[in-house]
C-alpha atoms as a PDB file:
ATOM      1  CA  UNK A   1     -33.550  25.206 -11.412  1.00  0.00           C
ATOM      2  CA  UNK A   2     -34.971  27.005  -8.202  1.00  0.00           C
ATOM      3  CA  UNK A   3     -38.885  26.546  -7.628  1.00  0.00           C
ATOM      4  CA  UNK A   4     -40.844  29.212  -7.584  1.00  0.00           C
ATOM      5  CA  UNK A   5     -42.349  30.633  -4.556  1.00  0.00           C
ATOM      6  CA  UNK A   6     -45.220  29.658  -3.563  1.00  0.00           C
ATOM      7  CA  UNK A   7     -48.342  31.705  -4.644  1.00  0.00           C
ATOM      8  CA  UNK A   8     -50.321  34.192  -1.817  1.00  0.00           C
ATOM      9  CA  UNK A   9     -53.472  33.199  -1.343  1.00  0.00           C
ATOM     10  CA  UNK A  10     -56.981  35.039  -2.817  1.00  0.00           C
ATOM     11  CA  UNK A  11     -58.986  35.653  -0.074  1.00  0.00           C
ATOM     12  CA  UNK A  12     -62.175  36.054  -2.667  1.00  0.00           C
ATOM     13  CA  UNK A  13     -61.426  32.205  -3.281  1.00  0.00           C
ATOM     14  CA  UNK A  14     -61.118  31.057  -0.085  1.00  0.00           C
ATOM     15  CA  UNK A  15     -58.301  29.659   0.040  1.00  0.00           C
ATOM     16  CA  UNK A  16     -56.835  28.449   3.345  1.00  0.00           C
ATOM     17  CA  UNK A  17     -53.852  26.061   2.396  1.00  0.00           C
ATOM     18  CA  UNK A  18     -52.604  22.982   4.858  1.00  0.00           C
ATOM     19  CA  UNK A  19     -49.641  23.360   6.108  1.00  0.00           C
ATOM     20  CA  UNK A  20     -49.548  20.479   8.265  1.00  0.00           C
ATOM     21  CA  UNK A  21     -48.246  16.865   7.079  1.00  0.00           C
ATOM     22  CA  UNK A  22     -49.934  14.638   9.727  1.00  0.00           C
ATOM     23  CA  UNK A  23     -53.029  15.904   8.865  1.00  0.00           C
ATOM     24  CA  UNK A  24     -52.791  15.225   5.102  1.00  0.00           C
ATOM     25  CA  UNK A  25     -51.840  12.132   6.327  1.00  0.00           C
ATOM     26  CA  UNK A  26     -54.278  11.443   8.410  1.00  0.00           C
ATOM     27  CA  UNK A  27     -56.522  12.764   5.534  1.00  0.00           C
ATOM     28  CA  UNK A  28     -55.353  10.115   2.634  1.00  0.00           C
ATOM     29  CA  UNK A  29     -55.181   7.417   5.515  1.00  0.00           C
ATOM     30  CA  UNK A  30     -58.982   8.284   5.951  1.00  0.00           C
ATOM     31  CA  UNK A  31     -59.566   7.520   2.171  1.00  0.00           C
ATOM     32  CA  UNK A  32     -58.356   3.792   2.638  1.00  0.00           C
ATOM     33  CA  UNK A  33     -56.588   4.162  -1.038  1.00  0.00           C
ATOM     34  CA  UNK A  34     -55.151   0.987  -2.856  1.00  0.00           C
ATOM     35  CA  UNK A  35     -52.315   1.532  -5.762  1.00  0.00           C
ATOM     36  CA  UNK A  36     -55.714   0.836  -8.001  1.00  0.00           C
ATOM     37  CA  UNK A  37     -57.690   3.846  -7.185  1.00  0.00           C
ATOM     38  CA  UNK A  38     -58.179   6.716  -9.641  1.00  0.00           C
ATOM     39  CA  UNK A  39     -58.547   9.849  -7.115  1.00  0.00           C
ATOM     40  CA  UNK A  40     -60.260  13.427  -7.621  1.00  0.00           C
ATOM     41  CA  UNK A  41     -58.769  16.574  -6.124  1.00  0.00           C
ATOM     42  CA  UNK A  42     -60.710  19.577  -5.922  1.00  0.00           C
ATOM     43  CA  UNK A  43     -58.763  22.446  -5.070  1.00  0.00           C
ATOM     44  CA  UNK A  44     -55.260  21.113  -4.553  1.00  0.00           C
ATOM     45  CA  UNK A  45     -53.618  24.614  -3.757  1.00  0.00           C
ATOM     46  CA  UNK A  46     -49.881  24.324  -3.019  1.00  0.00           C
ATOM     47  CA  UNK A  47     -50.315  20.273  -3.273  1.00  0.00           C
ATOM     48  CA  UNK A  48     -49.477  19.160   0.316  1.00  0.00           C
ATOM     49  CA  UNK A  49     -52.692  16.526   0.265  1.00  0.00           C
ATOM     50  CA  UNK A  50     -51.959  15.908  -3.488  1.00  0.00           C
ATOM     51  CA  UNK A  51     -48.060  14.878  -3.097  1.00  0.00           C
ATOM     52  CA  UNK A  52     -49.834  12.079  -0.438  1.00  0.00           C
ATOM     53  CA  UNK A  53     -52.386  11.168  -2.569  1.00  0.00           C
ATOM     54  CA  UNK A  54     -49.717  10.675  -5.550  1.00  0.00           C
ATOM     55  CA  UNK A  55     -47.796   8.386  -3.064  1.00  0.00           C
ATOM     56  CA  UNK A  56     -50.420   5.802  -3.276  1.00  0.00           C
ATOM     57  CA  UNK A  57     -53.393   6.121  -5.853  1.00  0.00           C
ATOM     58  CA  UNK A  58     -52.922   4.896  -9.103  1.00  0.00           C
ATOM     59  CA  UNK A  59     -54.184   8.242 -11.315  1.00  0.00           C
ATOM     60  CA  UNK A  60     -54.874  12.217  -8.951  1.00  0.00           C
ATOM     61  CA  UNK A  61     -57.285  14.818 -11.405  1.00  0.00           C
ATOM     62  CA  UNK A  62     -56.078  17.209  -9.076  1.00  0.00           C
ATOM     63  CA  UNK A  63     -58.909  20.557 -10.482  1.00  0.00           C
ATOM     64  CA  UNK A  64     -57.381  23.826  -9.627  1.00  0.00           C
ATOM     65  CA  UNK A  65     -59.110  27.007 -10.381  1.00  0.00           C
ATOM     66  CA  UNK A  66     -56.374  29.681 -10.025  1.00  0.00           C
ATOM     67  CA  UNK A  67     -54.309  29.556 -12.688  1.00  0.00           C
ATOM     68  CA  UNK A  68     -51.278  30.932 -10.585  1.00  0.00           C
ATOM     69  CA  UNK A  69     -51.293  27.681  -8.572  1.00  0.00           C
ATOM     70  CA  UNK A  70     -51.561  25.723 -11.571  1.00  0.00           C
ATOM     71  CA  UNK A  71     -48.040  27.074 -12.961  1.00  0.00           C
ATOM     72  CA  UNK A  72     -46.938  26.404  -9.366  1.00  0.00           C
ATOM     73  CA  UNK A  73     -48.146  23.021  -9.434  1.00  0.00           C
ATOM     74  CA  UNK A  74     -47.362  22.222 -12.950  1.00  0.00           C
ATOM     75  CA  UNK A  75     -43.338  23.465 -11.865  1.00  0.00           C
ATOM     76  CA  UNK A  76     -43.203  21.705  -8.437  1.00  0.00           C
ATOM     77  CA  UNK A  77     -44.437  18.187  -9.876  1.00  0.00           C
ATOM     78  CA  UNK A  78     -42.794  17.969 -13.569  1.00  0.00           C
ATOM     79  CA  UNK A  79     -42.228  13.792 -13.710  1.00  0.00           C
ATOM     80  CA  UNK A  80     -45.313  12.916 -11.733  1.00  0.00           C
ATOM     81  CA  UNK A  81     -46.928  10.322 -13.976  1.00  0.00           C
ATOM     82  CA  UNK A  82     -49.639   9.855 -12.307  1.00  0.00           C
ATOM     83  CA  UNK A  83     -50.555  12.972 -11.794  1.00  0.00           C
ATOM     84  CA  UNK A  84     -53.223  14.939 -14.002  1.00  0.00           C
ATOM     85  CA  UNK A  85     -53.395  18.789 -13.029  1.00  0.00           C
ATOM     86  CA  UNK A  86     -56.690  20.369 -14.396  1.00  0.00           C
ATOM     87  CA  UNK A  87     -57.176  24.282 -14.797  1.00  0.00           C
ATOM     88  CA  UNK A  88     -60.413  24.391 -14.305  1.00  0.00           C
ATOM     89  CA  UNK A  89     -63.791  25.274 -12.270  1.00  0.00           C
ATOM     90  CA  UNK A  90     -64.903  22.101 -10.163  1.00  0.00           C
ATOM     91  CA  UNK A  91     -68.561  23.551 -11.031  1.00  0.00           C
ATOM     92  CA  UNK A  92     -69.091  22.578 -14.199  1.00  0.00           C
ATOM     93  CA  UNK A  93     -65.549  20.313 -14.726  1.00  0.00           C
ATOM     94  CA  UNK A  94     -67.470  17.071 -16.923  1.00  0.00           C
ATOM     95  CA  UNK A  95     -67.103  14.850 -13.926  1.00  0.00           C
ATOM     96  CA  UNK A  96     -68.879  11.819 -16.367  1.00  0.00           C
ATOM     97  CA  UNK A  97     -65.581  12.073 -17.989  1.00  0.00           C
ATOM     98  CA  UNK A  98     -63.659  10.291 -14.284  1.00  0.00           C
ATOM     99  CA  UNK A  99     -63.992   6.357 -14.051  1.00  0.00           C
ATOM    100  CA  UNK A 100     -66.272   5.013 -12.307  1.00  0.00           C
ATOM    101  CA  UNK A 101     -65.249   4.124  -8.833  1.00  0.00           C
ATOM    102  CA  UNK A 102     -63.405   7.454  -8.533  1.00  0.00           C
ATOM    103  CA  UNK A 103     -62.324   8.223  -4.743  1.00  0.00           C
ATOM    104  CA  UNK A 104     -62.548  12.185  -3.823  1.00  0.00           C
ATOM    105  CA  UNK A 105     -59.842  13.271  -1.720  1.00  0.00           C
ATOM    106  CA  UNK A 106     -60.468  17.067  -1.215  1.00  0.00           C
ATOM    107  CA  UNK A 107     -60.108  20.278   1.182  1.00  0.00           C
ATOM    108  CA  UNK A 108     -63.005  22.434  -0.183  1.00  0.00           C
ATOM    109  CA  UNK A 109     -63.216  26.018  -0.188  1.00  0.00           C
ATOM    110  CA  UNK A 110     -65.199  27.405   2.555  1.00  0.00           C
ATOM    111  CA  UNK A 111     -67.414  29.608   0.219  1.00  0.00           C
ATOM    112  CA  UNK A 112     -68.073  27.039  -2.410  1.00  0.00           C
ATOM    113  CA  UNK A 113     -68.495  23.771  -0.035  1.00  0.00           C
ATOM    114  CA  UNK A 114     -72.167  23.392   0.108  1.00  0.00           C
ATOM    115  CA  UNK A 115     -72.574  23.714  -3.787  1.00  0.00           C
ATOM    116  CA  UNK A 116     -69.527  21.919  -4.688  1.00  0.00           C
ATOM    117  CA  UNK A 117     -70.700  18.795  -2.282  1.00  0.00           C
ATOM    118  CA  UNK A 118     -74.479  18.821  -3.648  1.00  0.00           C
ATOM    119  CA  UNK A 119     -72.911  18.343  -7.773  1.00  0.00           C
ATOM    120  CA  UNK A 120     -70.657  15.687  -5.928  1.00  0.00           C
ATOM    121  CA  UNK A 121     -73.628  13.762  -4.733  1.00  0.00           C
ATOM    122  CA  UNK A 122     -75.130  14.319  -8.243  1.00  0.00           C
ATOM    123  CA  UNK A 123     -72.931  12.113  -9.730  1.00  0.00           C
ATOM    124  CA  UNK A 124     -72.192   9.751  -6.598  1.00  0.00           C
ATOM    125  CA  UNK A 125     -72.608   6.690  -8.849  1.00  0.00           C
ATOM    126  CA  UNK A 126     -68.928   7.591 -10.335  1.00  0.00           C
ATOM    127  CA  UNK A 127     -67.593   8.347  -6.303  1.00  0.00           C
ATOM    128  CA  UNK A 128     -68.305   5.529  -3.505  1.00  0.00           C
ATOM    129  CA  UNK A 129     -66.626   7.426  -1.533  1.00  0.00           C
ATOM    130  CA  UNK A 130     -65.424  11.176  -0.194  1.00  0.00           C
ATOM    131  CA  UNK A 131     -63.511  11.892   2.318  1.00  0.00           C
ATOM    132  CA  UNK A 132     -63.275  15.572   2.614  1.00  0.00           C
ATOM    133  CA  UNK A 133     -62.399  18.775   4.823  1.00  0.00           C
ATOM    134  CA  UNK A 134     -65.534  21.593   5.552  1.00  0.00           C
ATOM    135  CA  UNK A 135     -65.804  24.091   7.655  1.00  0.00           C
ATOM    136  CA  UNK A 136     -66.842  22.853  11.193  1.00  0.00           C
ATOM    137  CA  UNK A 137     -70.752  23.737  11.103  1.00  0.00           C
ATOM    138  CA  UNK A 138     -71.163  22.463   7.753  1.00  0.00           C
ATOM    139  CA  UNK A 139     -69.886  19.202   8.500  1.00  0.00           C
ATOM    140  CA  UNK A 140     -72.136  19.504  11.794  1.00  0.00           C
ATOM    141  CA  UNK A 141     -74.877  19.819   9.432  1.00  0.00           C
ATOM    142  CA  UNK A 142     -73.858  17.072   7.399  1.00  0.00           C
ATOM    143  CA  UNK A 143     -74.562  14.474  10.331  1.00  0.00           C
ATOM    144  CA  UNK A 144     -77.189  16.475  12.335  1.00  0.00           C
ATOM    145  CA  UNK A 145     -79.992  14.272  13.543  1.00  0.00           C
ATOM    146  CA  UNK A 146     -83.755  15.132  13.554  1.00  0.00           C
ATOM    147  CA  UNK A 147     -84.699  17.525  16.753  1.00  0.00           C
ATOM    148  CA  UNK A 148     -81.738  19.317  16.557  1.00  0.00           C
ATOM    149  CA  UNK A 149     -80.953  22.723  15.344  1.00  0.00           C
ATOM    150  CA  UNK A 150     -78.416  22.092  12.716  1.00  0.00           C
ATOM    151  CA  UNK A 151     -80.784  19.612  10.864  1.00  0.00           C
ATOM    152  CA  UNK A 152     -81.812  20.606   7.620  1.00  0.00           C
ATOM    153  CA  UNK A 153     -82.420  20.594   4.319  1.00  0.00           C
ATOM    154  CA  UNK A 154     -78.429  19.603   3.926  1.00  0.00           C
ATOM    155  CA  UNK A 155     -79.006  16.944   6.617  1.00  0.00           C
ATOM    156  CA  UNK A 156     -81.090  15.713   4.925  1.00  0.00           C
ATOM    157  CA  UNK A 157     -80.124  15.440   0.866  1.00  0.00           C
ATOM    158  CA  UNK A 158     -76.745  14.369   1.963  1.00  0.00           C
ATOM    159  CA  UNK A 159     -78.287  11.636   4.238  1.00  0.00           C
ATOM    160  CA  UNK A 160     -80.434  10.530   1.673  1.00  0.00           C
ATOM    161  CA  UNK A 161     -77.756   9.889  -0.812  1.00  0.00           C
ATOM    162  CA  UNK A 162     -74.781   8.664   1.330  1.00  0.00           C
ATOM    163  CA  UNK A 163     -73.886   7.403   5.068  1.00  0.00           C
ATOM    164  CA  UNK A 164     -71.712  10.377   6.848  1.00  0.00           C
ATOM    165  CA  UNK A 165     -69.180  10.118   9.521  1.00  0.00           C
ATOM    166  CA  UNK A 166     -67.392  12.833  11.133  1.00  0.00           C
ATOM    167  CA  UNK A 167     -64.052  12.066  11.790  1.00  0.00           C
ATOM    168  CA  UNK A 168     -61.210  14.581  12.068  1.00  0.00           C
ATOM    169  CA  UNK A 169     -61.680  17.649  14.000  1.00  0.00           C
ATOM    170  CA  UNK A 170     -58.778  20.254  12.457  1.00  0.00           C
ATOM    171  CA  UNK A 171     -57.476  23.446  13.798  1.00  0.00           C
ATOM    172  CA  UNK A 172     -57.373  26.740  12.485  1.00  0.00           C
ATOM    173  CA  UNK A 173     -53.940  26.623  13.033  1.00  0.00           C
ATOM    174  CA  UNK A 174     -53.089  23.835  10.627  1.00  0.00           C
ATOM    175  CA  UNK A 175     -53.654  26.176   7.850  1.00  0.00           C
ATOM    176  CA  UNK A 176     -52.340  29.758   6.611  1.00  0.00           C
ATOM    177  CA  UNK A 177     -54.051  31.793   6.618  1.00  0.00           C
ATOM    178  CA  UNK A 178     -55.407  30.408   9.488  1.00  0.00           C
ATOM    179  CA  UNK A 179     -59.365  30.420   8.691  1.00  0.00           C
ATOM    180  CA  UNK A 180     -61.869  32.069  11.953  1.00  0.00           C
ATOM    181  CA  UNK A 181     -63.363  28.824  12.314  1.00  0.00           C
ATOM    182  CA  UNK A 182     -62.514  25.480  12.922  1.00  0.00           C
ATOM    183  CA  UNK A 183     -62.533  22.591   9.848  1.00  0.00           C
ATOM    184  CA  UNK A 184     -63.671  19.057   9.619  1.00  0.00           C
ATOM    185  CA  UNK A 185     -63.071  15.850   8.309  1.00  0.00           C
ATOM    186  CA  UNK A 186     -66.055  13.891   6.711  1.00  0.00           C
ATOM    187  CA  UNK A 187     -66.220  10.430   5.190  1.00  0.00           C
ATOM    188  CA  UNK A 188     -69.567   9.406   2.604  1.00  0.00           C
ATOM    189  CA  UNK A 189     -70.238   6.752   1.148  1.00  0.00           C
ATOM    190  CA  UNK A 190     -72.528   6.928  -1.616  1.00  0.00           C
ATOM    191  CA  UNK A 191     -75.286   4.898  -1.431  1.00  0.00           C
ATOM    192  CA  UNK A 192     -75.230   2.143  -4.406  1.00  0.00           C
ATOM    193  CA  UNK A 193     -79.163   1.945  -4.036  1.00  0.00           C
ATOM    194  CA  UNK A 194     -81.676   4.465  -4.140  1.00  0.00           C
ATOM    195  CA  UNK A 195     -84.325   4.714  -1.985  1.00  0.00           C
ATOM    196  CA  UNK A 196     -86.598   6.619  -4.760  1.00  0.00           C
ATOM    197  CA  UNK A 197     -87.082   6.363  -8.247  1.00  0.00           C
ATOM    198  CA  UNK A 198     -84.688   8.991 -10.193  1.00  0.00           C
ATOM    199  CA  UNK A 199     -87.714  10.617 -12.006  1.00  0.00           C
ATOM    200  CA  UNK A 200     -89.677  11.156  -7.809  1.00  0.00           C
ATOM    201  CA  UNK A 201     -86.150  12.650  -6.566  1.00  0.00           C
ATOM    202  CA  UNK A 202     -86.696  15.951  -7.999  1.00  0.00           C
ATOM    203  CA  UNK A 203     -90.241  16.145  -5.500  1.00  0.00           C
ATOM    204  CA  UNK A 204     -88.158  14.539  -2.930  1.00  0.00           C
ATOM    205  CA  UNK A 205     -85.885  17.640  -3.032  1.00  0.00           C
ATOM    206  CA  UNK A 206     -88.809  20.316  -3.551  1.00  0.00           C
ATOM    207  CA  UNK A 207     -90.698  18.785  -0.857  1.00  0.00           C
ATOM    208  CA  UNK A 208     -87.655  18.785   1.710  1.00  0.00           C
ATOM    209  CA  UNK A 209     -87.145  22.497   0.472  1.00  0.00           C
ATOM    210  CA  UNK A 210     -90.695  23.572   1.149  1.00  0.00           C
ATOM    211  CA  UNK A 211     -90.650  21.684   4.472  1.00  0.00           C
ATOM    212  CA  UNK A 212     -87.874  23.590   5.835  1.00  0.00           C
ATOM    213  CA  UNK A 213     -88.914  27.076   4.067  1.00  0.00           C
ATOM    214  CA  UNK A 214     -90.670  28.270   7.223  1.00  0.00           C
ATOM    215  CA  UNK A 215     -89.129  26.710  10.644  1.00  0.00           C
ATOM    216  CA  UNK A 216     -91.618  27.918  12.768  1.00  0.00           C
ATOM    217  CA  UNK A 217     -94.442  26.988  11.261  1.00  0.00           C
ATOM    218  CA  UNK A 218     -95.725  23.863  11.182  1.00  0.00           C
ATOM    219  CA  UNK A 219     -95.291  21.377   8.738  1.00  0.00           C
ATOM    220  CA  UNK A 220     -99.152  21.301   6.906  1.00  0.00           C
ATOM    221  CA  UNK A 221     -98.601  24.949   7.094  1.00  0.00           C
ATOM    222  CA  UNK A 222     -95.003  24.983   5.445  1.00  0.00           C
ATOM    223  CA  UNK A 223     -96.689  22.837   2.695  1.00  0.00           C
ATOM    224  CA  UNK A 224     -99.496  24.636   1.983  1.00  0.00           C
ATOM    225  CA  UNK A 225     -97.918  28.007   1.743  1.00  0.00           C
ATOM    226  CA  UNK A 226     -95.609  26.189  -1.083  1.00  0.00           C
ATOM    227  CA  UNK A 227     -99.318  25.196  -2.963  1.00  0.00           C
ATOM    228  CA  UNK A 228     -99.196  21.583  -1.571  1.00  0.00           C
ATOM    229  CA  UNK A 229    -103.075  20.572  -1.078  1.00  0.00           C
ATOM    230  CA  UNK A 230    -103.486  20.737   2.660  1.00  0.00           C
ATOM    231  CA  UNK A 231    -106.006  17.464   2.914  1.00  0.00           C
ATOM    232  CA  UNK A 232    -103.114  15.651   1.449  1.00  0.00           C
ATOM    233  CA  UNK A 233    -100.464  16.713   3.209  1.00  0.00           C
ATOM    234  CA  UNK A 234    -103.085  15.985   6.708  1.00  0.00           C
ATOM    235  CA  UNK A 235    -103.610  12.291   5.076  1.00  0.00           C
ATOM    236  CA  UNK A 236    -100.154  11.445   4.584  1.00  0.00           C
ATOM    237  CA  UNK A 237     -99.063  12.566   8.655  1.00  0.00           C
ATOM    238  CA  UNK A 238    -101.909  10.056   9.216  1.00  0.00           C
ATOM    239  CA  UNK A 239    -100.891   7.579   7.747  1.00  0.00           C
ATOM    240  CA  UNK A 240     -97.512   7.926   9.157  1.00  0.00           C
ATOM    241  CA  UNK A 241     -98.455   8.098  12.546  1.00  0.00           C
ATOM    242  CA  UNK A 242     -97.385  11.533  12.719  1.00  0.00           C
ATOM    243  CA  UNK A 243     -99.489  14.572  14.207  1.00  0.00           C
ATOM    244  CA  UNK A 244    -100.665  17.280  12.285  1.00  0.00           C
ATOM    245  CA  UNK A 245     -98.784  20.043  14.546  1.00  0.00           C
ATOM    246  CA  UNK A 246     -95.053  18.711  13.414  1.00  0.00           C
ATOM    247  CA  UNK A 247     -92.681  20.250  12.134  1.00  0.00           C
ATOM    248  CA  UNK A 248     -90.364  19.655   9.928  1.00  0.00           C
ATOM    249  CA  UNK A 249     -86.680  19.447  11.660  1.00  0.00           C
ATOM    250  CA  UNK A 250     -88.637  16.562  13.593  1.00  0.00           C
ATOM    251  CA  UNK A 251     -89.361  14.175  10.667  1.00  0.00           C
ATOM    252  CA  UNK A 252     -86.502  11.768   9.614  1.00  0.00           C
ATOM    253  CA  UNK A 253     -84.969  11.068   6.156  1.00  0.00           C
ATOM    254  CA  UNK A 254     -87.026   7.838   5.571  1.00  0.00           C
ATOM    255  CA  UNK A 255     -90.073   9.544   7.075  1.00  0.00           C
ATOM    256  CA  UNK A 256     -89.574  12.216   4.141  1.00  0.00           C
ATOM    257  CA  UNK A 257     -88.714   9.527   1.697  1.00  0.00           C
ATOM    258  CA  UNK A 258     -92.048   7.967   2.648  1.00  0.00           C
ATOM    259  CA  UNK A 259     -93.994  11.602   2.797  1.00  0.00           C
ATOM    260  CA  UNK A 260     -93.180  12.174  -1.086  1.00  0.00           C
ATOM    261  CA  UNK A 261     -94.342   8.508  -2.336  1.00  0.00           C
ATOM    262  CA  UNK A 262     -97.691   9.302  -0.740  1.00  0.00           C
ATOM    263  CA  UNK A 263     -97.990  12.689  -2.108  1.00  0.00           C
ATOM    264  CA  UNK A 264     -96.766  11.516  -5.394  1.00  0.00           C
ATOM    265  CA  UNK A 265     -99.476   8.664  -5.377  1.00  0.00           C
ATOM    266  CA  UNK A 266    -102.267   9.342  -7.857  1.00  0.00           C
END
């Protein structure tokens, strides 16, 4: 029977398929896979990353949205046993239902990246480790240190929650359509210890937030515009050695870490 032809892609979904081998490759090489590993796909689109991934890992949830790629994908891989296409939205797909120690192998879509790597990170205790493609300046911002312009509040809640490398640096013409901008490679792995109580991490989160909701200003003035008591705030830069006239893009993950046990302190 002749396979169908491939679907177009949406642009609305932002879908920018691989086309290129090595970089899959390259990609599942990056994951370090054994013929064990159960393996999450988000977004396999015409399955060039997922027929490598099948090649080695033990079990691929491969979670498409578009149903048209599904059929494609359901047509173009009939006897893959190992295989487990999902039609489904990787937003709320129950990701407590994967076993724990569940690799993610994935080439997000640009418009749903930041999202779609904050509810991975939610549930990092199932996935030690991601390796996965972003647009260029994301990923940028996924590594940025303190000082620099691309740190932020993603810097930071991604760095809190996992050790980043950048890795693979991917052009736009490795892809068609060929995206505007170019894509990278990232590799996290979850960290098996938190550094914070579960119940404190929600004021981690709405403290980084507040921090960064006014760059200009500094950050006793960020704070207290966000109804954090302003002696506090002053007490706890003391104690850390820090001056009162920071701001926030200057103060490290542990630094922030440390800021919310001593506002959280009775």
């Amino acid at each position: 029977m002749e396979r169908s032809t491939p679907p177009v892609p949406i642009k609305r979904l932002g879908q920018h398929f691989l086309i290129d081998p090595n970089i899959a490759r390259k990609i599942v090489s990056l994951a370090t896979l054994s013929p064990k590993d159960s393996v999450l796909e988000i977004g396999p689109g015409r399955g060039i990353l997922t027929t490598e991934l099948c090649r080695i890992a033990d079990r691929v949830t491969a979670i498409e949205i578009d149903r048209r790629l599904y059929d494609y994908l359901i047509e173009r891989y009939p006897d893959r046993s190992n295989l487990h296409l999902v039609l489904a939205d990787a937003m709320t797909y129950p990701f407590q239902e994967l076993p724990v120690g569940t690799v993610v192998v994935a080439n997000l879509p640009y418009y749903l990246s930041t999202p779609l790597l904050f509810r991975l990170l939610e549930h990092r205790r199932r996935f030690p480790r991601m390796v996965l493609m972003l647009q260029r300046e994301v990923a940028d911002r996924l590594v940025a240190t303190p000082g620099t312009s691309d740190y932020g509040i993603l810097s930071i809640m991604a760095q809190y929650a996992a050790t980043i490398e950048q890795s693979l640096t991917v052009s736009p013409r490795c892809f068609r359509p060929q995206p505007e901008v170019e894509s990278a490679v990232v590799i996290l792995h979850t960290r098996a210890i938190r550094a914070l109580p579960p119940e404190e991490e929600p004021r981690f989160a709405s403290l980084v937030k507040a921090a960064f909701a006014h760059r200009r200003k500094t950050l006793v003035n960020s704070l207290k515009n966000r109804g954090y008591s302003h002696q506090a705030v002053a007490a706890a830069l003391t104690t850390l050695a820090l001056p009162l006239e920071v701001r926030a893009e200057t103060l490290s993950v542990e630094q922030f870490i440390e800021l919310t046990r001593l506002l959280s302190a009775p």
